[in-house]
N, C-alpha and C. Protein backbone atom coordinates (compact mmCIF):
# COMPACT_ATOMS: atom_id res chain seq x y z
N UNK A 1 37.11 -58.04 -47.36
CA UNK A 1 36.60 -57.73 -48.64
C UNK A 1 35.17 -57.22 -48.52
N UNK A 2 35.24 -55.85 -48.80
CA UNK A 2 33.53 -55.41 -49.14
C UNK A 2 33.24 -55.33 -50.20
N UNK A 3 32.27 -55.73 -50.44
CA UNK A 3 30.82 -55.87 -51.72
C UNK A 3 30.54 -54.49 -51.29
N UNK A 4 30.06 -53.82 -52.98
CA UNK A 4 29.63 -52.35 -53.50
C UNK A 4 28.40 -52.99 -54.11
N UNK A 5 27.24 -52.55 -53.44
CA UNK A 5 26.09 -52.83 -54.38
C UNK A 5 25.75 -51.31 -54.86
N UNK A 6 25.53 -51.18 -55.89
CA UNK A 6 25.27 -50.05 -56.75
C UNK A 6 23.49 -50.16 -57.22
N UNK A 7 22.61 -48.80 -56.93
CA UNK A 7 21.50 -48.90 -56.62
C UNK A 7 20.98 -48.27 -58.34
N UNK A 8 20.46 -48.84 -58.72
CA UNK A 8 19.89 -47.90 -60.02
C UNK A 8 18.93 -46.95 -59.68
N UNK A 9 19.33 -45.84 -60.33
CA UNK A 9 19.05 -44.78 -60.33
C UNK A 9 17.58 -44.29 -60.85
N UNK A 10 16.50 -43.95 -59.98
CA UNK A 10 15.10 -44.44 -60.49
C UNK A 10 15.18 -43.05 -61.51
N UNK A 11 13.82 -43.57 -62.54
CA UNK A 11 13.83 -42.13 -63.20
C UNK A 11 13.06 -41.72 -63.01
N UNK A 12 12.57 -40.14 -63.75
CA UNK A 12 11.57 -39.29 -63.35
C UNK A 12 9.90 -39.86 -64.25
N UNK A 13 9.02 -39.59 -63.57
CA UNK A 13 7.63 -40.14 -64.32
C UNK A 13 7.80 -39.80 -65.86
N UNK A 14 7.44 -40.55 -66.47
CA UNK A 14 6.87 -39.70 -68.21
C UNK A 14 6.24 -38.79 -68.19
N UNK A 15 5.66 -38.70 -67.47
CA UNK A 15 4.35 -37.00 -67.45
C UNK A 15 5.10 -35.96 -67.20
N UNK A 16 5.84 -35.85 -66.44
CA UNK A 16 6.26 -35.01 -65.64
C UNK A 16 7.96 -34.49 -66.71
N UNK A 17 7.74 -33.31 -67.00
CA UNK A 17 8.60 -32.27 -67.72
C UNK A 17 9.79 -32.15 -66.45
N UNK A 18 11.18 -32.57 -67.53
CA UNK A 18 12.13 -32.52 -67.11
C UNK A 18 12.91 -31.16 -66.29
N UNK A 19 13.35 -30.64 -65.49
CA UNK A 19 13.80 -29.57 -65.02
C UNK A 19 15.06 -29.29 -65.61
N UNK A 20 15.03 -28.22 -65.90
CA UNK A 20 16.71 -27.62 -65.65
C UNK A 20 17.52 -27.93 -65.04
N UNK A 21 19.16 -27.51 -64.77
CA UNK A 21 19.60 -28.11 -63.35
C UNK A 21 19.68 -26.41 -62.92
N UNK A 22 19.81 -26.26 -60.96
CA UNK A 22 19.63 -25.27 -60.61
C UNK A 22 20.54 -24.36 -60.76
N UNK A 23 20.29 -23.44 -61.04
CA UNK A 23 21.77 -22.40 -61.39
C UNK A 23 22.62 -21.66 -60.00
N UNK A 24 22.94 -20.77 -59.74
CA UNK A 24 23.72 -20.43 -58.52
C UNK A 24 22.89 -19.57 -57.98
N UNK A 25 22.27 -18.26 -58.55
CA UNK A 25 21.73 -17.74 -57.56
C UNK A 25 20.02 -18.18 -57.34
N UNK A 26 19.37 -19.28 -57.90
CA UNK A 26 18.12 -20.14 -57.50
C UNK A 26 18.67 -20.27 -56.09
N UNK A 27 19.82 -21.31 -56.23
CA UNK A 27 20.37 -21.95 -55.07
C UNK A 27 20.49 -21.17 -53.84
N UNK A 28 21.17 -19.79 -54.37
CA UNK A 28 21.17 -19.04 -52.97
C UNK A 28 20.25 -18.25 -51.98
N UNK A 29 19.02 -18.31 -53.27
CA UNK A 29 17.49 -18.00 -52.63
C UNK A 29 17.29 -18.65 -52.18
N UNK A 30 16.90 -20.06 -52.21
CA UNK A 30 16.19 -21.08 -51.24
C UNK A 30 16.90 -21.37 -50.08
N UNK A 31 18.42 -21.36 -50.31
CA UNK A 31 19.16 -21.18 -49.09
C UNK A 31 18.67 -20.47 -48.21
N UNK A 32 18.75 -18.91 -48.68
CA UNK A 32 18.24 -17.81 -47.74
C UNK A 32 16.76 -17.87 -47.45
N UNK A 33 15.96 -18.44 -48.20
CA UNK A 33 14.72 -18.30 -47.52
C UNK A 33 14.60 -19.74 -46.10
N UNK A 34 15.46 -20.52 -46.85
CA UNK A 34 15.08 -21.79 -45.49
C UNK A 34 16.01 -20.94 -44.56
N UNK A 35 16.93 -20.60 -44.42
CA UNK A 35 17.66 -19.60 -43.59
C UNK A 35 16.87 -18.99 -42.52
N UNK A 36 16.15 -18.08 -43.51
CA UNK A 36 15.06 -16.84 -42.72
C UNK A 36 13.90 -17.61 -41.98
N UNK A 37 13.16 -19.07 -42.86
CA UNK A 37 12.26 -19.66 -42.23
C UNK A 37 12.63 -20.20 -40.74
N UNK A 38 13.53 -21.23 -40.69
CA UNK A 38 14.30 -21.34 -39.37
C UNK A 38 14.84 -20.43 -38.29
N UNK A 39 15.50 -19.09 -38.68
CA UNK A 39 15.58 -18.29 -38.14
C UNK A 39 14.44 -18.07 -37.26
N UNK A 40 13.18 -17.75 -38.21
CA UNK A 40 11.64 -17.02 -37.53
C UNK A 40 11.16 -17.96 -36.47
N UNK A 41 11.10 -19.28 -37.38
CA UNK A 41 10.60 -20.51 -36.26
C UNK A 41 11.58 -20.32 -34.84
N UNK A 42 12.62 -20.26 -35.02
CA UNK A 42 13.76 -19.92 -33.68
C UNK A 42 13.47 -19.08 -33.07
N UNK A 43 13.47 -17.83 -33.51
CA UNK A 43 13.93 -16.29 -33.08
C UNK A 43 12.31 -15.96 -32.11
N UNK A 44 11.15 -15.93 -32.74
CA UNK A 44 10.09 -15.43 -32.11
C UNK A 44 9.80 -16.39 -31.10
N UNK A 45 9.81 -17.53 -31.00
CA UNK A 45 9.44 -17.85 -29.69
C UNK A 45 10.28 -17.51 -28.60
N UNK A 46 11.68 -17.60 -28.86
CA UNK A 46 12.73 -17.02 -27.64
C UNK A 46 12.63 -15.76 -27.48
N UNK A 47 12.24 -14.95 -28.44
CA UNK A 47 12.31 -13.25 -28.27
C UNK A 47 10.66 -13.12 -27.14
N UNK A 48 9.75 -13.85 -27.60
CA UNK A 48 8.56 -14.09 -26.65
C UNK A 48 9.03 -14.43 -25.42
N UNK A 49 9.80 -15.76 -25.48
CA UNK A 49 10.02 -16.20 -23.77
C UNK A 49 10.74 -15.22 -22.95
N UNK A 50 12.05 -14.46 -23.83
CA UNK A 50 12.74 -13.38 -22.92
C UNK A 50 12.13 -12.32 -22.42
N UNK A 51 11.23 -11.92 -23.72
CA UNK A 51 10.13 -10.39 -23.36
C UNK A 51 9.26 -11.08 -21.70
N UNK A 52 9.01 -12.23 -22.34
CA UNK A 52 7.75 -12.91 -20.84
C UNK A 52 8.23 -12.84 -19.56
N UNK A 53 9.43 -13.35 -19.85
CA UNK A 53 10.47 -14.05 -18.31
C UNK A 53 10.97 -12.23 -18.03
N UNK A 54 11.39 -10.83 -18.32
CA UNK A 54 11.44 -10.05 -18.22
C UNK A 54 10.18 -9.35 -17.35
N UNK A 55 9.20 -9.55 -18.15
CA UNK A 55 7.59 -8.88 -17.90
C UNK A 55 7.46 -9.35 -16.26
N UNK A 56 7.50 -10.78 -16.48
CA UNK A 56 7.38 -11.59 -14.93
C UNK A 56 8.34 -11.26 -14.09
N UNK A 57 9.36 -11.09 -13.92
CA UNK A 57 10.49 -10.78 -13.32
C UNK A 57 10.09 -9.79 -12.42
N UNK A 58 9.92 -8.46 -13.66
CA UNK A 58 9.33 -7.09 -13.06
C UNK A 58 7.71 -6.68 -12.10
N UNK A 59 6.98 -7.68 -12.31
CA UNK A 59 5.80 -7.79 -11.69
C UNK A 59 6.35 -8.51 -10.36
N UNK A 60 6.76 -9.27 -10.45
CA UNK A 60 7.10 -9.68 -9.06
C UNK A 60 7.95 -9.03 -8.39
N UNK A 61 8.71 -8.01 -8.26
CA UNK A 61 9.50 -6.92 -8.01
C UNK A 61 8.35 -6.15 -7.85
N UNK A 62 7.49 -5.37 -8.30
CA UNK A 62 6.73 -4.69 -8.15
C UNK A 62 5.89 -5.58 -6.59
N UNK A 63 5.42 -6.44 -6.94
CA UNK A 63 4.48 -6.80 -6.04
C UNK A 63 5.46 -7.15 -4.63
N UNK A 64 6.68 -7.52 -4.68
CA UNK A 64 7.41 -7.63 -3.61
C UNK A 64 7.20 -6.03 -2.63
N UNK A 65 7.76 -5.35 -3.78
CA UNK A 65 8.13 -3.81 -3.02
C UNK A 65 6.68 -3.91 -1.67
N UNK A 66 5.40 -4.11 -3.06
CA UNK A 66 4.23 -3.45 -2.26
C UNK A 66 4.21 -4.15 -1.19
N UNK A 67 4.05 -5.76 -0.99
CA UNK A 67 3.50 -5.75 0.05
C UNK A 67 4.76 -6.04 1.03
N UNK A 68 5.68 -5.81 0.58
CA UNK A 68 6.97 -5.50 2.15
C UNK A 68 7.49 -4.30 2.59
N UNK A 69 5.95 -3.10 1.91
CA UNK A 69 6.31 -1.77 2.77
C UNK A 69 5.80 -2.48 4.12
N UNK A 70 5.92 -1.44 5.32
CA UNK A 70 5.95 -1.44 6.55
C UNK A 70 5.04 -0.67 6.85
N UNK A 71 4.57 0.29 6.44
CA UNK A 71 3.65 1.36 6.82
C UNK A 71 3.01 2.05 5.49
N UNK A 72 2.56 3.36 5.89
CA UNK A 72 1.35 4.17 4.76
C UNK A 72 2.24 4.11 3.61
N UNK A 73 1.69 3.84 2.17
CA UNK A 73 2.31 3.87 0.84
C UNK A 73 1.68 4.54 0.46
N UNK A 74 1.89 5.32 -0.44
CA UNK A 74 1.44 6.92 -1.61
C UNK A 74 0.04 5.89 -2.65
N UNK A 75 -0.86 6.23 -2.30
CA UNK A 75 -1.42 6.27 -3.37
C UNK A 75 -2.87 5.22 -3.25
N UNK A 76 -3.77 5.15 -3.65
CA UNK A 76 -4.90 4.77 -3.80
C UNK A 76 -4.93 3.20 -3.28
N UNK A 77 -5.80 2.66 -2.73
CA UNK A 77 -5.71 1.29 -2.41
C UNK A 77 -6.67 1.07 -3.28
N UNK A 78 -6.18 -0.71 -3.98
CA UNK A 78 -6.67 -0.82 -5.22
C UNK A 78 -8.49 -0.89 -5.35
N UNK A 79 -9.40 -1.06 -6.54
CA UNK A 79 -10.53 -1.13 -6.10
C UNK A 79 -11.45 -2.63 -5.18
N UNK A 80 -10.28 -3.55 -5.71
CA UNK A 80 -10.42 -4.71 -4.42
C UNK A 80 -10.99 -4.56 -3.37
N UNK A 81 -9.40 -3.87 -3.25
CA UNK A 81 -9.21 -3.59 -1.55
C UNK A 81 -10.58 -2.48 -0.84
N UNK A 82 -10.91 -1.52 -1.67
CA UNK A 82 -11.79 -0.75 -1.23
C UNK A 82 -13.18 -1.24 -1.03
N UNK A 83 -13.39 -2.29 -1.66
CA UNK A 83 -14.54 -2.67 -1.98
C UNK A 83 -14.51 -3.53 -0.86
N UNK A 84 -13.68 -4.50 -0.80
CA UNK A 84 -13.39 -6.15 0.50
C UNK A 84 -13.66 -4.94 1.60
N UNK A 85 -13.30 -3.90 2.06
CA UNK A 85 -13.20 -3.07 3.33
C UNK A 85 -13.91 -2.08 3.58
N UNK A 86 -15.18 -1.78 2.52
CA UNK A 86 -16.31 -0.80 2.47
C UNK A 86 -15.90 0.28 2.88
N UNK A 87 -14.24 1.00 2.01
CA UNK A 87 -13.91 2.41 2.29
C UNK A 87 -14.06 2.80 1.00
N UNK A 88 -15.11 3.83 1.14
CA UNK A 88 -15.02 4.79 0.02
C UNK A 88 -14.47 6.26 0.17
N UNK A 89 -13.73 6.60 -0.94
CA UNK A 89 -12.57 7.63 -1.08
C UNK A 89 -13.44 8.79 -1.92
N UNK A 90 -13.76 9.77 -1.02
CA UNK A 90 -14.07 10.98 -2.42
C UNK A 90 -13.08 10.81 -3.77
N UNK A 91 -13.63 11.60 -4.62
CA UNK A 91 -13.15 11.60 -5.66
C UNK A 91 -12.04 12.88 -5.60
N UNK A 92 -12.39 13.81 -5.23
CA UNK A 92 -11.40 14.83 -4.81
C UNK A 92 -10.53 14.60 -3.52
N UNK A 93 -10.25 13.83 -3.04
CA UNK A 93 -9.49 13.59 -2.29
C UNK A 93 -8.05 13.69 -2.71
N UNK A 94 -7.03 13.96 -1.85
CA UNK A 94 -5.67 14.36 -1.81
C UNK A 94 -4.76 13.47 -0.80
N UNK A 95 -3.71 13.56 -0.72
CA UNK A 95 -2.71 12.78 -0.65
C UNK A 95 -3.02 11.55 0.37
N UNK A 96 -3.46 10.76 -0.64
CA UNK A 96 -4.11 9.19 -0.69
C UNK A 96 -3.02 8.26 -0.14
N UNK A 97 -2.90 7.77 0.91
CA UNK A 97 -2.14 6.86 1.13
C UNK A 97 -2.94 5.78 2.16
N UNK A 98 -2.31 4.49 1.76
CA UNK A 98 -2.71 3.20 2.83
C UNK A 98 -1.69 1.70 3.22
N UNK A 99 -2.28 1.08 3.51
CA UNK A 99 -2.05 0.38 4.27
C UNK A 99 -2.51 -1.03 4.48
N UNK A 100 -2.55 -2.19 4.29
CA UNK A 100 -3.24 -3.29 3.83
C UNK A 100 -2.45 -4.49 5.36
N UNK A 101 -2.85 -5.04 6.40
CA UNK A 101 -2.62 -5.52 7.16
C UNK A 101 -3.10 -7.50 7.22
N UNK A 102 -2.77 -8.39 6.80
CA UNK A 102 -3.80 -9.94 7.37
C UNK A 102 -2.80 -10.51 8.39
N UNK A 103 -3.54 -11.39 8.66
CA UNK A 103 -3.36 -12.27 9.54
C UNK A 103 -4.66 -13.49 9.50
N UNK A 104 -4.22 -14.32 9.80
CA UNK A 104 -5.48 -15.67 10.21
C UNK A 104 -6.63 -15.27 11.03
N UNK A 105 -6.28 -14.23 11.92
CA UNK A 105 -7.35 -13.39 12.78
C UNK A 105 -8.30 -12.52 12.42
N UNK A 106 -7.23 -11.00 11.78
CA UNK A 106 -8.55 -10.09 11.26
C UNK A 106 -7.47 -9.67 10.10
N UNK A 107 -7.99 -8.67 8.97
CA UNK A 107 -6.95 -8.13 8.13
C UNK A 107 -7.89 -6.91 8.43
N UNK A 108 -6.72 -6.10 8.27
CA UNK A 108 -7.20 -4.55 8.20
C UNK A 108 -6.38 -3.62 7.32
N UNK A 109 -7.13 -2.76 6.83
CA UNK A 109 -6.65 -1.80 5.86
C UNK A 109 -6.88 -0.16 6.38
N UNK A 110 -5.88 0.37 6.33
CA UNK A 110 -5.24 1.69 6.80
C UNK A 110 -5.76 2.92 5.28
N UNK A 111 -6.42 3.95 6.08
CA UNK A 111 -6.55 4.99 4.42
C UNK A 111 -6.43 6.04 5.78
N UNK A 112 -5.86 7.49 4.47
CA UNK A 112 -5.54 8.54 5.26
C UNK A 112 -5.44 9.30 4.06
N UNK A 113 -6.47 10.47 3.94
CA UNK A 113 -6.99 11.26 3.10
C UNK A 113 -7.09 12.62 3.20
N UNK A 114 -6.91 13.49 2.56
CA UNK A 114 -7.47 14.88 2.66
C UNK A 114 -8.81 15.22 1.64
N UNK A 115 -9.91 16.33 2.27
CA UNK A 115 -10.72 16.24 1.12
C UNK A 115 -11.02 17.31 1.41
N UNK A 116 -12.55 17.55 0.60
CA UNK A 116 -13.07 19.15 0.62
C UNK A 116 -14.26 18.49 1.92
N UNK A 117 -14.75 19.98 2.35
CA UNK A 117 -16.18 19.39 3.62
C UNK A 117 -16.81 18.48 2.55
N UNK A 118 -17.06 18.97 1.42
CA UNK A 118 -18.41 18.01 0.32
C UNK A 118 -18.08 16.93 0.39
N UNK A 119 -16.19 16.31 0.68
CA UNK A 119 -15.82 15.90 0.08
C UNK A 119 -16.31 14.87 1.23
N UNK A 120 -15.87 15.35 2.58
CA UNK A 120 -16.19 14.12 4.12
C UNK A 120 -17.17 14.05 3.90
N UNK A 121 -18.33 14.81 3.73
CA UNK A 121 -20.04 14.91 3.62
C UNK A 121 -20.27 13.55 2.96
N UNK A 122 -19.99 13.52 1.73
CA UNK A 122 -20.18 12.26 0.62
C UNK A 122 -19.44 11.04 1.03
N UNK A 123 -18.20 11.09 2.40
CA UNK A 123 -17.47 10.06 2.78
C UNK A 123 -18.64 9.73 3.86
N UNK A 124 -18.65 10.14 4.91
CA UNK A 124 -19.49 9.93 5.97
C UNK A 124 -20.82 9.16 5.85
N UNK A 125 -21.22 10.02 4.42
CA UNK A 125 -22.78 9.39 4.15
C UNK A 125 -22.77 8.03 3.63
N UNK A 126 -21.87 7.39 3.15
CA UNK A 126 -21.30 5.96 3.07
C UNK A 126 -21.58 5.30 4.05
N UNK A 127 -21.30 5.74 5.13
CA UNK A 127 -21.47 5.23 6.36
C UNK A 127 -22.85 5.49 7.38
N UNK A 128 -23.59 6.28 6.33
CA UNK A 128 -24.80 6.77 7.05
C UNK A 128 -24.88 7.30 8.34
N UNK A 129 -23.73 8.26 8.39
CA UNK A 129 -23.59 9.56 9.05
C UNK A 129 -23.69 10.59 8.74
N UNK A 130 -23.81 12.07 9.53
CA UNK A 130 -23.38 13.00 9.07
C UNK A 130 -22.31 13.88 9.88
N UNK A 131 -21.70 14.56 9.52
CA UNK A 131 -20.87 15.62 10.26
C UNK A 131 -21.03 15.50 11.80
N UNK A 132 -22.44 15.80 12.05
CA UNK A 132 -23.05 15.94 13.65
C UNK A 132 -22.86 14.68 14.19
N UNK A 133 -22.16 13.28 13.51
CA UNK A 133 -22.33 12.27 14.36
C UNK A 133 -20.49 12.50 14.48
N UNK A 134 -20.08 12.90 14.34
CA UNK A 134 -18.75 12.76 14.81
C UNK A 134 -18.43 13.62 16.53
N UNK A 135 -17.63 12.65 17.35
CA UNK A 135 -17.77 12.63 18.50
C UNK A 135 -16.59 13.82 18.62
N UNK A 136 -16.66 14.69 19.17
CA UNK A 136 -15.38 15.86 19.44
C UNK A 136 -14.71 15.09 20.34
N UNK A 137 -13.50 15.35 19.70
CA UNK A 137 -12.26 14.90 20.88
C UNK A 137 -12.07 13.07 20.61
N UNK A 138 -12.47 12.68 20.25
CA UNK A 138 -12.94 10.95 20.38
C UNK A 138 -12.16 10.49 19.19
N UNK A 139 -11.31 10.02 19.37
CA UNK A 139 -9.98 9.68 19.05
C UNK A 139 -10.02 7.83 18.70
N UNK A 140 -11.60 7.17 17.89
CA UNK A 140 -12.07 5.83 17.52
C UNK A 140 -10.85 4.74 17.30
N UNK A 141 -9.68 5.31 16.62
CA UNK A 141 -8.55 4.83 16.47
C UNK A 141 -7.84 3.90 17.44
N UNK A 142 -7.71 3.05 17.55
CA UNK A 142 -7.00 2.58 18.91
C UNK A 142 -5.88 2.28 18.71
N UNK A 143 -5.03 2.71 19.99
CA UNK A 143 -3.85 3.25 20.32
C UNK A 143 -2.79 1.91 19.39
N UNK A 144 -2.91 0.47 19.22
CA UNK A 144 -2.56 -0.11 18.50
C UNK A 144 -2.68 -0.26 16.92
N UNK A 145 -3.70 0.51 16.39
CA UNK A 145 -3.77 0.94 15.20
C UNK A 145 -2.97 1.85 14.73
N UNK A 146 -2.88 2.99 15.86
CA UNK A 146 -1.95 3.73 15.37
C UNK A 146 -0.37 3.67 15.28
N UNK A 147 -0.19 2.94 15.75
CA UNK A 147 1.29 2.56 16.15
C UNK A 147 1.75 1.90 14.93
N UNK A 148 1.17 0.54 14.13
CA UNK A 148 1.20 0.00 13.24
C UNK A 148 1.53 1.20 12.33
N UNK A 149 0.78 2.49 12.23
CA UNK A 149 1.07 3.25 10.38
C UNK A 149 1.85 4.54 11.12
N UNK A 150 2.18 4.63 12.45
CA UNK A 150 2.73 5.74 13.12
C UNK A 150 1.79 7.08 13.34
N UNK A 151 0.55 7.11 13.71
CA UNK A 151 -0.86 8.04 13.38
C UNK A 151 -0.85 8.30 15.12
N UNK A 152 -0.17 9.61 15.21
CA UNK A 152 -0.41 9.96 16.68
C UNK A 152 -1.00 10.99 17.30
N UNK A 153 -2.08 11.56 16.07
CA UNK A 153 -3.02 12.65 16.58
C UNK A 153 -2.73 13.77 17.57
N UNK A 154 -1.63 14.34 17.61
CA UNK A 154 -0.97 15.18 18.61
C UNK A 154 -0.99 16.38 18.31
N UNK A 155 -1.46 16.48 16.69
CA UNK A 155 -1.25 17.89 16.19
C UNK A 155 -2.81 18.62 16.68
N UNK A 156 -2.42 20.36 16.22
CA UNK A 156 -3.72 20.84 16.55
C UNK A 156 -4.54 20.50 15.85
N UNK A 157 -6.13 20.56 16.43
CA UNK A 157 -7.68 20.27 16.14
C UNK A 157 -8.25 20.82 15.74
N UNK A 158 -9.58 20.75 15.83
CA UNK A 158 -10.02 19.93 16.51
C UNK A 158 -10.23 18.39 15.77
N UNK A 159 -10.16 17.42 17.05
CA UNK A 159 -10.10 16.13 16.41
C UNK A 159 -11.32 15.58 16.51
N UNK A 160 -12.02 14.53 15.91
CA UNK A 160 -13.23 14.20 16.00
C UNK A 160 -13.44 12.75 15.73
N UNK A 161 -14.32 12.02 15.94
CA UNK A 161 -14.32 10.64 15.20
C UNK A 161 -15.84 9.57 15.78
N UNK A 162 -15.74 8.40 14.97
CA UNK A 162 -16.95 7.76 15.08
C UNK A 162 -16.38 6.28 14.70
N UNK A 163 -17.11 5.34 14.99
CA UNK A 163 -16.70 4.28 14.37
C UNK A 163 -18.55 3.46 13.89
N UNK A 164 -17.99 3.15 12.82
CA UNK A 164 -19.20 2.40 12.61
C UNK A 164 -19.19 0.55 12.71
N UNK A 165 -19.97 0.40 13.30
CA UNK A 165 -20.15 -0.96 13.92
C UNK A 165 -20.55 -2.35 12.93
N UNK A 166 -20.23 -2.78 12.51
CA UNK A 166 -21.13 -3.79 12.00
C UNK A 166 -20.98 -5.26 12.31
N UNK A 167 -21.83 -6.00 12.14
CA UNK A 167 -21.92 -7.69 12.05
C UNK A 167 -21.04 -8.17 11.44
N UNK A 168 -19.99 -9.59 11.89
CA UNK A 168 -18.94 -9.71 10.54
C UNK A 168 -19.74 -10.63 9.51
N UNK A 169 -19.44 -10.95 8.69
CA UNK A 169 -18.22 -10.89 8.53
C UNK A 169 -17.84 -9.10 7.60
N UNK A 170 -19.05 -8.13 7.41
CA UNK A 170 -18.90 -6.65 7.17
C UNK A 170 -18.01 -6.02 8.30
N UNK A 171 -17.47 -5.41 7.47
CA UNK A 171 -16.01 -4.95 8.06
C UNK A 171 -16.36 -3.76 9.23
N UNK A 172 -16.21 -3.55 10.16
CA UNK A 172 -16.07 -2.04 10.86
C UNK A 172 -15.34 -0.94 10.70
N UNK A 173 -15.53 0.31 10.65
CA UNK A 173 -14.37 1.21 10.42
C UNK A 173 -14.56 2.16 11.51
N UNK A 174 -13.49 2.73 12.03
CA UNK A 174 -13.07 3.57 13.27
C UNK A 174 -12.70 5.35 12.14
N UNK A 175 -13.06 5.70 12.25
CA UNK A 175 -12.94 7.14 11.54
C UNK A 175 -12.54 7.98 12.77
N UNK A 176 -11.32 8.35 12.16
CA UNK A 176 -10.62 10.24 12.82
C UNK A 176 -10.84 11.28 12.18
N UNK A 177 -10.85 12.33 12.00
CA UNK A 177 -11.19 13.51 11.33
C UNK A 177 -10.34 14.70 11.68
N UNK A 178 -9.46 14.77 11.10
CA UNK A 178 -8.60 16.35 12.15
C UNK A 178 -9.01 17.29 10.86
N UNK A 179 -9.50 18.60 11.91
CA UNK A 179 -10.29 19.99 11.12
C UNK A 179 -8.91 21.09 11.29
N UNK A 180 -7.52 21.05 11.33
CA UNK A 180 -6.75 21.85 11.22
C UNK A 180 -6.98 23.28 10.39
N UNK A 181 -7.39 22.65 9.08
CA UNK A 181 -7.75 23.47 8.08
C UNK A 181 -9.21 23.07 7.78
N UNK A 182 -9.78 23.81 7.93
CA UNK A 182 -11.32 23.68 8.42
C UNK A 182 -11.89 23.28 6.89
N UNK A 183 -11.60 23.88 5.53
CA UNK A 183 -11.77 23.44 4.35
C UNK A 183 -10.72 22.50 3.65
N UNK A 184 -10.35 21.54 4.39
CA UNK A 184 -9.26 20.10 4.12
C UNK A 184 -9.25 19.26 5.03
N UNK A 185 -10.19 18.74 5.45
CA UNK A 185 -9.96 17.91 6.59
C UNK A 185 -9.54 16.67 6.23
N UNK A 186 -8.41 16.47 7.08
CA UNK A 186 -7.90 15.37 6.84
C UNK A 186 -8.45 14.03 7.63
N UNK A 187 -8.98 12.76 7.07
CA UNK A 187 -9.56 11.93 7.76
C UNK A 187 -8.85 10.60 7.89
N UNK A 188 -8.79 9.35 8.58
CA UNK A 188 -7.89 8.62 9.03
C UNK A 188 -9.14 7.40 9.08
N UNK A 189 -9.07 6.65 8.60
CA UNK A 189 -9.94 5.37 8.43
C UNK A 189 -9.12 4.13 8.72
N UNK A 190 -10.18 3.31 9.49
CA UNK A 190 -8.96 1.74 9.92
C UNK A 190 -10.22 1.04 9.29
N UNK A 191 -10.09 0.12 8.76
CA UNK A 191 -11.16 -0.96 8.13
C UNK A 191 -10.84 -2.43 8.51
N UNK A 192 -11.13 -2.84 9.94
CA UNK A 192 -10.97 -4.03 9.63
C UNK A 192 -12.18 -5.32 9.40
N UNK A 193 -12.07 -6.44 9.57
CA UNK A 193 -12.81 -7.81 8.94
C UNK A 193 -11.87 -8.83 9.63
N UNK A 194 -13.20 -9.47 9.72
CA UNK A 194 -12.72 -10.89 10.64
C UNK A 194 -13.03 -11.88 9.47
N UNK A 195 -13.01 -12.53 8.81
CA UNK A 195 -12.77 -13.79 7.81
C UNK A 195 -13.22 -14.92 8.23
C-alpha cells in the first residue's frame, strides 16, 4: 500500500500580474532560440578544436618535410638561421637554397647563391673582405662538406675562395665562388658553430 501525498500548489505573489498561458508559436520561439543557444555553445568550440587540430596537423607535416630533407632545399634559410650563422644573403640574390646540419658537436648551415658582382661585393664585405682576398683555385670547402649537399666544384672557373676564421663560439664560414658567368657568380658558403 502506497500513500499519495499531494503537495499544494504555491501561488503567485500579489504584486506580481498574472500571465497569460503560452500560446503555440511563443512556445516554438523559445524552443528555437534555446535550440540555437545550445547549438552555438556546442558548435563553436568543436568547429575551433577541428579548425586547431587541422592547423596543427599541417604544421607539423610542414616542419617534418623540412627538416627530413637530406640535402640543399629551394629557398631562403629562415632569418634565425642567418643570423645564429652570420650568413648574409644579398638582396638580389638568385636561386637560394640551403641546408641546416646539428649535432652535439658542431651544427652547420649550407647556402648556395647566385648574385650580381655588387651583389658578392656587399656579401664579402660582411666578412670584411674584398674580391682581392679570394684565393684562386682554393677550394675552402672541405671535401666532407661537400659530400653532405653533393657540391663538387668540377665545373668550369675560375674557382676561388676564403674562409673566415673566428673565435667560437662565432661561427666560421669557408666561402667558394665559381666566376663561370663572370656577372653571376655563384657562391657556396658552409657556416659552421661549435655550441
Amino acid at each position: 500500500m502506497t500513500a499519495t501525498v499531494s503537495i499544494p500548489r504555491q501561488s503567485s505573489p500579489p504584486d506580481e500580474p498574472s500571465r497569460p498561458p503560452e500560446g503555440g508559436w511563443h512556445k516554438f520561439r523559445r524552443r528555437a532560440l534555446t535550440l540555437l543557444i545550445i547549438g552555438l555553445l556546442i558548435g563553436v568550440p568543436a568547429g575551433y578544436l577541428v579548425i586547431s587540430a587541422n592547423q596543427s596537423r599541417n604544421s607539423g607535416k610542414d616542419k617534418e618535410a623540412k627538416y627530413s630533407a637530406t640535402g640543399l632545399t629551394e629557398g631562403w634559410p629562415s632569418r634565425v638561421q642567418r643570423r645564429l650563422y652570420d650568413v648574409w644573403i644579398p638582396w638580389d640574390a638568385t636561386d637560394v637554397t640551403s641546408y641546416e646540419t646539428n649535432n652535439w658537436k658542431t651544427s652547420r648551415l649550407y647556402v648556395q647563391f647566385s648574385t650580381s658582382d655588387d651583389g658578392l661585393n656587399r656579401f664579402l664585405s660582411t666578412l670584411k673582405a674584398t674580391p682581392s682576398s679570394l684565393k684562386k683555385d682554393d677550394l675552402a670547402i672541405g671535401e666532407r662538406d661537400r659530400h653532405v649537399v653533393d657540391w663538387a666544384f668540377t665545373g668550369p672557373g675560375p674557382w676561388s675562395g676564403l674562409t673566415h676564421a673566428r673565435k667560437n663560439p662565432a661561427p666560421t664560414l669557408d666561402v667558394v665562388v665559381n666566376r663561370t658567368d663572370p656577372q653571376h657568380p655563384t657562391v657556396y658558403v658552409v657556416s659552421r658553430t661549435i655550441p
